[in-house]
PDB file of N, CA and C in Angstrom:
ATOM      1  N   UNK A   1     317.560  69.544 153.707  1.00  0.00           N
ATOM      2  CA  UNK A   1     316.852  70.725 153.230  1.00  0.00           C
ATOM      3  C   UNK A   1     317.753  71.941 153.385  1.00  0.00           C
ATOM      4  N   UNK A   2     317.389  73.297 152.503  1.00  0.00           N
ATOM      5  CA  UNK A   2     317.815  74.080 152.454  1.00  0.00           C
ATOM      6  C   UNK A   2     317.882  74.851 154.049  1.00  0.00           C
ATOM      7  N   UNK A   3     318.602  75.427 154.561  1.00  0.00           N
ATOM      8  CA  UNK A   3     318.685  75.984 155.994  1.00  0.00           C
ATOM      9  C   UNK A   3     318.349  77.300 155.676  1.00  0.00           C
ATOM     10  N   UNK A   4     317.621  77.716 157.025  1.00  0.00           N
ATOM     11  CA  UNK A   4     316.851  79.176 157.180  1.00  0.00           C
ATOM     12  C   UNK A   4     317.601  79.772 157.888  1.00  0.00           C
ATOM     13  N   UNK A   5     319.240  80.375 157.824  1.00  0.00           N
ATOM     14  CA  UNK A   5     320.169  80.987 158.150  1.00  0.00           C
ATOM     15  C   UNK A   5     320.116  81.851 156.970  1.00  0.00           C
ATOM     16  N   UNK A   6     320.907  83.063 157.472  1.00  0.00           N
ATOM     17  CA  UNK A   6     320.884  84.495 156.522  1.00  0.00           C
ATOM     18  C   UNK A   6     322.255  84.204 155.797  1.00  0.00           C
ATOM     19  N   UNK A   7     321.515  84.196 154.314  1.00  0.00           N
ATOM     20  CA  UNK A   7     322.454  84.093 153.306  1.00  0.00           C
ATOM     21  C   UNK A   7     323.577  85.258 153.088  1.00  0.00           C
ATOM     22  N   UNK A   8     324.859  85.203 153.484  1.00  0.00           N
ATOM     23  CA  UNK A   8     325.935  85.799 153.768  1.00  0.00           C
ATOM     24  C   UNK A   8     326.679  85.928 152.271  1.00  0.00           C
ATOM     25  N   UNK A   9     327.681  86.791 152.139  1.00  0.00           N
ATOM     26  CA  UNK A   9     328.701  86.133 151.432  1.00  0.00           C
ATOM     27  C   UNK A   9     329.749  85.138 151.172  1.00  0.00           C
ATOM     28  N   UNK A  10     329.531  84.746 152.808  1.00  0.00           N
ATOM     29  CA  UNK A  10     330.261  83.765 153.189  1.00  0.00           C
ATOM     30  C   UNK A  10     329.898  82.356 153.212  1.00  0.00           C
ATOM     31  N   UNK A  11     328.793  82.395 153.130  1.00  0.00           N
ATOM     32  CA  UNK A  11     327.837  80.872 152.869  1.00  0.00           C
ATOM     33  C   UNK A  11     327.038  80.935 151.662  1.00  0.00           C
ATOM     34  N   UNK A  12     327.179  81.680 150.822  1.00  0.00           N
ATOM     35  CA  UNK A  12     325.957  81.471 149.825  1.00  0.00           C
ATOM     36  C   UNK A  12     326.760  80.769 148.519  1.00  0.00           C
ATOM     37  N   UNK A  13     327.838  80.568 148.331  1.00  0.00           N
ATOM     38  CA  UNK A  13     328.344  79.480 147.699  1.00  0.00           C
ATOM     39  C   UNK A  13     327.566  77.892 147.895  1.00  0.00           C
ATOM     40  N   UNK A  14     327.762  77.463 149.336  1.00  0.00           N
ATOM     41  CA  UNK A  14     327.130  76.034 149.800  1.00  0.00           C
ATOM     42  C   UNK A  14     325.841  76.380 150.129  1.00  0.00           C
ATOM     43  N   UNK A  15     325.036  78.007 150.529  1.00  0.00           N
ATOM     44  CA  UNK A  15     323.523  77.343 150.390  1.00  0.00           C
ATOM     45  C   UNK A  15     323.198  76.934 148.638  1.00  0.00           C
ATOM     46  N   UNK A  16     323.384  77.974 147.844  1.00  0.00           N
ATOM     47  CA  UNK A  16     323.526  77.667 146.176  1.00  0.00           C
ATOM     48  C   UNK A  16     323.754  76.237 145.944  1.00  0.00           C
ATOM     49  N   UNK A  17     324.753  75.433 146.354  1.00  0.00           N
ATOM     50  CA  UNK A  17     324.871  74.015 146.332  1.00  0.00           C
ATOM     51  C   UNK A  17     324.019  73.151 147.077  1.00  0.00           C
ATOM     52  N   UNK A  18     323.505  73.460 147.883  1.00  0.00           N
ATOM     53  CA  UNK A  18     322.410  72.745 148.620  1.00  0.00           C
ATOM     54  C   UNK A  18     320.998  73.220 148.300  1.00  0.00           C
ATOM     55  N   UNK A  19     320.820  74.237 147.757  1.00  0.00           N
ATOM     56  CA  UNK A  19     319.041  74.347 147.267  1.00  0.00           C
ATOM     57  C   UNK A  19     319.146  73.609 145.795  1.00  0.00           C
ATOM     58  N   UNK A  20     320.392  73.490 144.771  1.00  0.00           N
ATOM     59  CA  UNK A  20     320.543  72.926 143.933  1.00  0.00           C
ATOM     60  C   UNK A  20     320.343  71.778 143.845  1.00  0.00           C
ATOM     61  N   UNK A  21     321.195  70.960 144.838  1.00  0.00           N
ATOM     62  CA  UNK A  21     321.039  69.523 145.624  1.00  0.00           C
ATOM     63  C   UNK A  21     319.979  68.839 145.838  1.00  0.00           C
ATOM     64  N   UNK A  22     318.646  69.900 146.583  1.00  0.00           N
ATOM     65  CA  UNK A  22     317.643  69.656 147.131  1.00  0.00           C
ATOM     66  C   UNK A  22     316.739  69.563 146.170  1.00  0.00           C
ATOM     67  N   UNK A  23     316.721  70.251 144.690  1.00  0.00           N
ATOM     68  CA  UNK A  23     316.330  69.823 144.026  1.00  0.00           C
ATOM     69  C   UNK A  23     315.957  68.405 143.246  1.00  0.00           C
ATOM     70  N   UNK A  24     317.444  68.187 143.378  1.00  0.00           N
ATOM     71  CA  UNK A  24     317.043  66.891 142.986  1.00  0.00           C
ATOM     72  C   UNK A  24     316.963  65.934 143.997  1.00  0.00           C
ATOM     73  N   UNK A  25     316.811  65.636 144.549  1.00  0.00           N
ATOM     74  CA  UNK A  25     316.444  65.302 145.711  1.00  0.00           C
ATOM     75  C   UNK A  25     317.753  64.422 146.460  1.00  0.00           C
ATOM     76  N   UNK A  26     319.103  65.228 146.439  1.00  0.00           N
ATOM     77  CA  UNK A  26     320.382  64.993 147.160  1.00  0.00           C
ATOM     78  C   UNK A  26     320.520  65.909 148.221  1.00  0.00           C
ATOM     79  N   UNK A  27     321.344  65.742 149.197  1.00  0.00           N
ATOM     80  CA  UNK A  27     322.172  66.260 150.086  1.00  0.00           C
ATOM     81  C   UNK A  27     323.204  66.726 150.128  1.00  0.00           C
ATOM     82  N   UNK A  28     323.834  67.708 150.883  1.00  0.00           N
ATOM     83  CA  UNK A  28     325.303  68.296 150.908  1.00  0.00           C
ATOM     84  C   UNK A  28     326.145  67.133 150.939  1.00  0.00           C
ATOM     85  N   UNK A  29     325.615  66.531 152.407  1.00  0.00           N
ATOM     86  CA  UNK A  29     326.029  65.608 152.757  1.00  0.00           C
ATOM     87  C   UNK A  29     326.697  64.594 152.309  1.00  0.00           C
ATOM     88  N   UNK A  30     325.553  64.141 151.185  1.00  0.00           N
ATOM     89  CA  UNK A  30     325.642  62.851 150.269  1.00  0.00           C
ATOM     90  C   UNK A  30     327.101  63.072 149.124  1.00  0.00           C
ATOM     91  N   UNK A  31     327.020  64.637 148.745  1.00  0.00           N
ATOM     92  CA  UNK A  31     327.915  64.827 147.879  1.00  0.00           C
ATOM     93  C   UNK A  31     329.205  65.142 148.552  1.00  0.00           C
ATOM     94  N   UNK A  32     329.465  65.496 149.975  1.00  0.00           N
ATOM     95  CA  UNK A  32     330.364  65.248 150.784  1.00  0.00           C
ATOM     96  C   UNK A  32     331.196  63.702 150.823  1.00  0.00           C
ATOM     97  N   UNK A  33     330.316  62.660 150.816  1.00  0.00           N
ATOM     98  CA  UNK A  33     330.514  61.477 150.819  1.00  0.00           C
ATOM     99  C   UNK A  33     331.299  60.873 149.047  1.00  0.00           C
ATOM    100  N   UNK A  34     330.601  61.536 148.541  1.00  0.00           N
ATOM    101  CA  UNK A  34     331.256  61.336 146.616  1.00  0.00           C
ATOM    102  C   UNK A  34     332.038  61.643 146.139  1.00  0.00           C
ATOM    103  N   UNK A  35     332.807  61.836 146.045  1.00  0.00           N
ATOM    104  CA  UNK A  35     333.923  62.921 145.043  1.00  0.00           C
ATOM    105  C   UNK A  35     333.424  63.040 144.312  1.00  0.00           C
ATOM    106  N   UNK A  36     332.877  62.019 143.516  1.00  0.00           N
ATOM    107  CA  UNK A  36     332.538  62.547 141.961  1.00  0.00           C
ATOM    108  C   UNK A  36     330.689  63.011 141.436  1.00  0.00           C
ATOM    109  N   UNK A  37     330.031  63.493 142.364  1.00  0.00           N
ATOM    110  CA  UNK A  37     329.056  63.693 142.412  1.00  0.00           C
ATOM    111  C   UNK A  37     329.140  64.986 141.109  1.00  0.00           C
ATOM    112  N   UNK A  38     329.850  65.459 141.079  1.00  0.00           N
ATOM    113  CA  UNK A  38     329.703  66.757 139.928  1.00  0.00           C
ATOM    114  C   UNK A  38     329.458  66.252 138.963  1.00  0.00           C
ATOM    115  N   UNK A  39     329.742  64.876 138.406  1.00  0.00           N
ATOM    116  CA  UNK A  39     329.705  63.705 137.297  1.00  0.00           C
ATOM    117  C   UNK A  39     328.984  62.787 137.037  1.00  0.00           C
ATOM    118  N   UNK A  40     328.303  62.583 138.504  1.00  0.00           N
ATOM    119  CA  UNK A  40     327.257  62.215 138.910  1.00  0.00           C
ATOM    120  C   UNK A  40     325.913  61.947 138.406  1.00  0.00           C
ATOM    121  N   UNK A  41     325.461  63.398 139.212  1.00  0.00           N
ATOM    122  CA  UNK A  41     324.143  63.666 139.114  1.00  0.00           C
ATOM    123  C   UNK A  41     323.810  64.927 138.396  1.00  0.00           C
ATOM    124  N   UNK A  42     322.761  64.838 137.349  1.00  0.00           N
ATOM    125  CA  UNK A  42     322.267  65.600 136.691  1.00  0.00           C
ATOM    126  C   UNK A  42     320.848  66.365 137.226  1.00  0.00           C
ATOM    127  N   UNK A  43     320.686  67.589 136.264  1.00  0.00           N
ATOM    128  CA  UNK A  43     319.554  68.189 136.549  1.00  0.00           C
ATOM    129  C   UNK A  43     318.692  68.052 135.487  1.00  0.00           C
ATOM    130  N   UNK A  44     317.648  68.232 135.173  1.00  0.00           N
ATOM    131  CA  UNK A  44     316.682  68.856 134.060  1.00  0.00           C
ATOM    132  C   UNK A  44     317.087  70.130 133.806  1.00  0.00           C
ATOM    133  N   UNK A  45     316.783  70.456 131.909  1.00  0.00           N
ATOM    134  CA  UNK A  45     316.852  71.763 131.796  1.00  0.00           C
ATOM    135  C   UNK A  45     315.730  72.942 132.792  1.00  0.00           C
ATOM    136  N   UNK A  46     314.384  72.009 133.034  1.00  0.00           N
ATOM    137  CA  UNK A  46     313.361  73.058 133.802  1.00  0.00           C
ATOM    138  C   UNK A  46     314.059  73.259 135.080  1.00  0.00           C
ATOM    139  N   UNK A  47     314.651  72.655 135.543  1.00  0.00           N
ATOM    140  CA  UNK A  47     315.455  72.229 137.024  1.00  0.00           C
ATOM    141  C   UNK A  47     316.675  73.422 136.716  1.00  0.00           C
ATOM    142  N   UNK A  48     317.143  73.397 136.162  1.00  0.00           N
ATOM    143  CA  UNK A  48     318.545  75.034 136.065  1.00  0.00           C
ATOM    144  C   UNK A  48     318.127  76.200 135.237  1.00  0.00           C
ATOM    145  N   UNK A  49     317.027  75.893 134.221  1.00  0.00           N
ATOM    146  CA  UNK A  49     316.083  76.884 134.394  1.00  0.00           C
ATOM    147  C   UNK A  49     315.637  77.489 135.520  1.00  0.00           C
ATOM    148  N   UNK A  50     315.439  77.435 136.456  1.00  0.00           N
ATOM    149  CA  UNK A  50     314.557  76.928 137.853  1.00  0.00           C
ATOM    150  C   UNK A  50     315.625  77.780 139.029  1.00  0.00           C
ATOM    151  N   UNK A  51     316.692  76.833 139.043  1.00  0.00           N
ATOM    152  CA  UNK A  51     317.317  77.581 139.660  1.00  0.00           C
ATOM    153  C   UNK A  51     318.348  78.662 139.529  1.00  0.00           C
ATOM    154  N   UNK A  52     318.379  79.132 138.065  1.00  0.00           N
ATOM    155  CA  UNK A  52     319.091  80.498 138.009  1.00  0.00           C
ATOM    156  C   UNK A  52     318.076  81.753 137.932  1.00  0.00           C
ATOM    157  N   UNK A  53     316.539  81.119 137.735  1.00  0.00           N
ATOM    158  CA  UNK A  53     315.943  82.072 138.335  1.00  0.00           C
ATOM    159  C   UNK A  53     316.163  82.410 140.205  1.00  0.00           C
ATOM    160  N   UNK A  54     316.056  81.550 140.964  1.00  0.00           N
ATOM    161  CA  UNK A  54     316.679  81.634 142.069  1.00  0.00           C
ATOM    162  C   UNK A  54     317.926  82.248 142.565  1.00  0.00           C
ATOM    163  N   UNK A  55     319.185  81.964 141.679  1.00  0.00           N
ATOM    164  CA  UNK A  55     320.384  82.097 142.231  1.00  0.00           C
ATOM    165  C   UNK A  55     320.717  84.040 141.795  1.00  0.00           C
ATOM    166  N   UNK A  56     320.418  84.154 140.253  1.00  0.00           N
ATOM    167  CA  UNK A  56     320.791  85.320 139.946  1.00  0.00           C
ATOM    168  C   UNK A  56     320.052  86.739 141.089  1.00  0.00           C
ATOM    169  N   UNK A  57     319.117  86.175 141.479  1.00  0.00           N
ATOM    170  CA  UNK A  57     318.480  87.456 142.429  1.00  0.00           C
ATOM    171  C   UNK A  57     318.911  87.440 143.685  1.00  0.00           C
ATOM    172  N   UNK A  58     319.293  86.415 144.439  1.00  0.00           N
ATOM    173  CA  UNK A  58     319.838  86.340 145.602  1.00  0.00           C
ATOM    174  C   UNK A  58     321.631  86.826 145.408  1.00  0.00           C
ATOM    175  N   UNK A  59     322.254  86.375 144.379  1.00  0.00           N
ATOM    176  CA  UNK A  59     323.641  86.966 143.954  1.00  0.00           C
ATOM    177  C   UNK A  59     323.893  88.226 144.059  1.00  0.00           C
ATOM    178  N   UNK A  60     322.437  88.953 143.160  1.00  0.00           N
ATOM    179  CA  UNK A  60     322.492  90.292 143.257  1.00  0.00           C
ATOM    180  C   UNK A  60     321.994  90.915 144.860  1.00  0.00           C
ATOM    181  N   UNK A  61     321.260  90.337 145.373  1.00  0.00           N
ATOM    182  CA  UNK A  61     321.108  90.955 146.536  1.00  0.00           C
ATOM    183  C   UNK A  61     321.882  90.702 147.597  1.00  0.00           C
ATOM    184  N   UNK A  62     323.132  89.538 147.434  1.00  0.00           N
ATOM    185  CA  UNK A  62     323.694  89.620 148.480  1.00  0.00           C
ATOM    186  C   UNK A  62     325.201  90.224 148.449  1.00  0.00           C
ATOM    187  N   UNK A  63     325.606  90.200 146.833  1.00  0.00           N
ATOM    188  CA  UNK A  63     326.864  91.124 146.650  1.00  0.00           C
ATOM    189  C   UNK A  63     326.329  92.607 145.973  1.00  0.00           C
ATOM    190  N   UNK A  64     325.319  92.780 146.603  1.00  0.00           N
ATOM    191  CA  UNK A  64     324.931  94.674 146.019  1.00  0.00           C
ATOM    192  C   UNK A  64     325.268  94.462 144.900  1.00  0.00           C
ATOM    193  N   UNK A  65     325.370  93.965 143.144  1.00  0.00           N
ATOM    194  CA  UNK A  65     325.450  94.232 142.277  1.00  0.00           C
ATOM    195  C   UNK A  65     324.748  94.419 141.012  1.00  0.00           C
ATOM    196  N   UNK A  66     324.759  94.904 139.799  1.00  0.00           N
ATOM    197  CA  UNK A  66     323.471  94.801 139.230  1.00  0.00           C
ATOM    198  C   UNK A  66     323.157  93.384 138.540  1.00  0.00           C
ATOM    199  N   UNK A  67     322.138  93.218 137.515  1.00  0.00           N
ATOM    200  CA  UNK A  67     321.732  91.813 137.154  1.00  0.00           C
ATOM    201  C   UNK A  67     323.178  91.432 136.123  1.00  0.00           C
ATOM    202  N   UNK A  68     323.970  92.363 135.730  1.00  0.00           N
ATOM    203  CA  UNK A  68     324.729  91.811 134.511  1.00  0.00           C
ATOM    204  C   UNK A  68     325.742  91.246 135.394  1.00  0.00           C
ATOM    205  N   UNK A  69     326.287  91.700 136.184  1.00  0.00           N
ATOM    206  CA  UNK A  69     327.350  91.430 137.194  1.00  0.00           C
ATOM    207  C   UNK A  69     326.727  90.099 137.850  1.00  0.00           C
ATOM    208  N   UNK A  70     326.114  90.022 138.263  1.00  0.00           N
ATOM    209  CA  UNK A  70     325.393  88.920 139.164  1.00  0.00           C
ATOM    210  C   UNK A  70     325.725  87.822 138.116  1.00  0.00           C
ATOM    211  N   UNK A  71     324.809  87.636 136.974  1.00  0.00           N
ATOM    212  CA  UNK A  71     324.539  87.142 135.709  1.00  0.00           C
ATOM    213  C   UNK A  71     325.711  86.196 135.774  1.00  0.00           C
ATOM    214  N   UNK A  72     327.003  87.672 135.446  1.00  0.00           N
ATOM    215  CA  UNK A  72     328.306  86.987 135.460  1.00  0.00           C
ATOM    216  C   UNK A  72     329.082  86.027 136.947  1.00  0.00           C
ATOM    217  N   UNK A  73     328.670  86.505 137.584  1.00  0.00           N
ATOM    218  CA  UNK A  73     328.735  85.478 138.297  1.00  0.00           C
ATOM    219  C   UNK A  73     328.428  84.141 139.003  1.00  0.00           C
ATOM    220  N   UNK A  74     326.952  84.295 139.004  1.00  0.00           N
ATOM    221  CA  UNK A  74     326.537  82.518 138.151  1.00  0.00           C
ATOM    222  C   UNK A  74     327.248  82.166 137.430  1.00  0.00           C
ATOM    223  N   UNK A  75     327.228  82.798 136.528  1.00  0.00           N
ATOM    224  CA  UNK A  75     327.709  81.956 135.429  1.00  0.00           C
ATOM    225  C   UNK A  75     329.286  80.928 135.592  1.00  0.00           C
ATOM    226  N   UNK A  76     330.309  81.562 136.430  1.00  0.00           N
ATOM    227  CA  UNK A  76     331.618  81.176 137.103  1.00  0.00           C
ATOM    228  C   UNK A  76     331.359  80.235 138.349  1.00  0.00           C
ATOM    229  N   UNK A  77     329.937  80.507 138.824  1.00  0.00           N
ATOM    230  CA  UNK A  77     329.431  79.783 140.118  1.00  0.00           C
ATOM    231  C   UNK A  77     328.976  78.136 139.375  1.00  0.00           C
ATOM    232  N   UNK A  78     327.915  78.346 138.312  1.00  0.00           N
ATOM    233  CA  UNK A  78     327.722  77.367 137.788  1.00  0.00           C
ATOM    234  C   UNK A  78     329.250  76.445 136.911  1.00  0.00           C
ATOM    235  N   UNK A  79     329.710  77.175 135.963  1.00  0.00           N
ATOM    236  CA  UNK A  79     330.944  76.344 135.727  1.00  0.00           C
ATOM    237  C   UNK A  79     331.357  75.272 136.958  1.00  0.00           C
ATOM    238  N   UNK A  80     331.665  75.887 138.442  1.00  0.00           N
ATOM    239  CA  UNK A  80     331.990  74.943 138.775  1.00  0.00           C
ATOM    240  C   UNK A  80     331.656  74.153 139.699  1.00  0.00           C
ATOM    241  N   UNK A  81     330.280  74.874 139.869  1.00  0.00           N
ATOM    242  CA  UNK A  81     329.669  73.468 141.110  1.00  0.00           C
ATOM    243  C   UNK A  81     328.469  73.616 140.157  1.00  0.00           C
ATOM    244  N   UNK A  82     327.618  73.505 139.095  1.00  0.00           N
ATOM    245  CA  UNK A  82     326.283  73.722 138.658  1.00  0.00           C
ATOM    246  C   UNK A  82     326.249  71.969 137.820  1.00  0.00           C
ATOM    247  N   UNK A  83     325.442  71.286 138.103  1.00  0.00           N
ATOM    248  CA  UNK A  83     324.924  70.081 137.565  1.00  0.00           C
ATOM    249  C   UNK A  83     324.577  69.926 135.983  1.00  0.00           C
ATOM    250  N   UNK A  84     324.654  68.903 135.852  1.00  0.00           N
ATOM    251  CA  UNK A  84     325.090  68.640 134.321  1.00  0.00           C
ATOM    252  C   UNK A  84     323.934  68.856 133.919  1.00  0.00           C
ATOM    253  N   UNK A  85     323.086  69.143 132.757  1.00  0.00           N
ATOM    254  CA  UNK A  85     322.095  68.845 132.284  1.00  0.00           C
ATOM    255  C   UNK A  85     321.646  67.951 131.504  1.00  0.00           C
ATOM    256  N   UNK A  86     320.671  66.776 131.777  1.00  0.00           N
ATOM    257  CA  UNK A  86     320.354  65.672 130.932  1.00  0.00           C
ATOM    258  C   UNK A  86     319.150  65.517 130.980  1.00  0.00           C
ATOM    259  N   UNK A  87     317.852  65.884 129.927  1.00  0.00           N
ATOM    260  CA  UNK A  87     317.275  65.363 130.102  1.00  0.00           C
ATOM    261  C   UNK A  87     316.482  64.143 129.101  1.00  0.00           C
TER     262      UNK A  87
END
């Protein structure tokens, strides 16, 4: 599960990967164990729907920036750890 530690700049890369994870019902852990988990495992579109409602507001609130900036940075966050979509 997602951990109830204060989302930093310094950890909110791997919580982002682990509430993502938890979605589908994986672990850090598990994808620790995979290499190729990025290739892996997929999400639903409602599922990254889902969580860029999540990610873009916490982005913005944890690097002070506005929604376009944030936006843009999901967007570089997802490129490279964000789950494939298949549904």
């Amino acid at each position: 599960m997602v951990t109830k530690e204060k989302i930093t700049r310094e950890n909110i890369g791997e919580h982002l990967v682990r509430y993502q994870l938890a979605m589908i019902g994986k672990t850090f852990e598990e994808a620790l164990k995979d290499d190729m988990w990025i290739f892996n495992w997929t999400c639903t579109q409602e599922q990254a729907d889902e969580f860029k409602k999540y990610a873009i507001p916490l982005i913005k609130k944890t690097f002070k920036c506005n929604k376009g900036r944030s936006e843009g940075i999901f967007g570089w966050f997802n490129l490279q750890f964000g789950l494939k979509i298949k549904d």
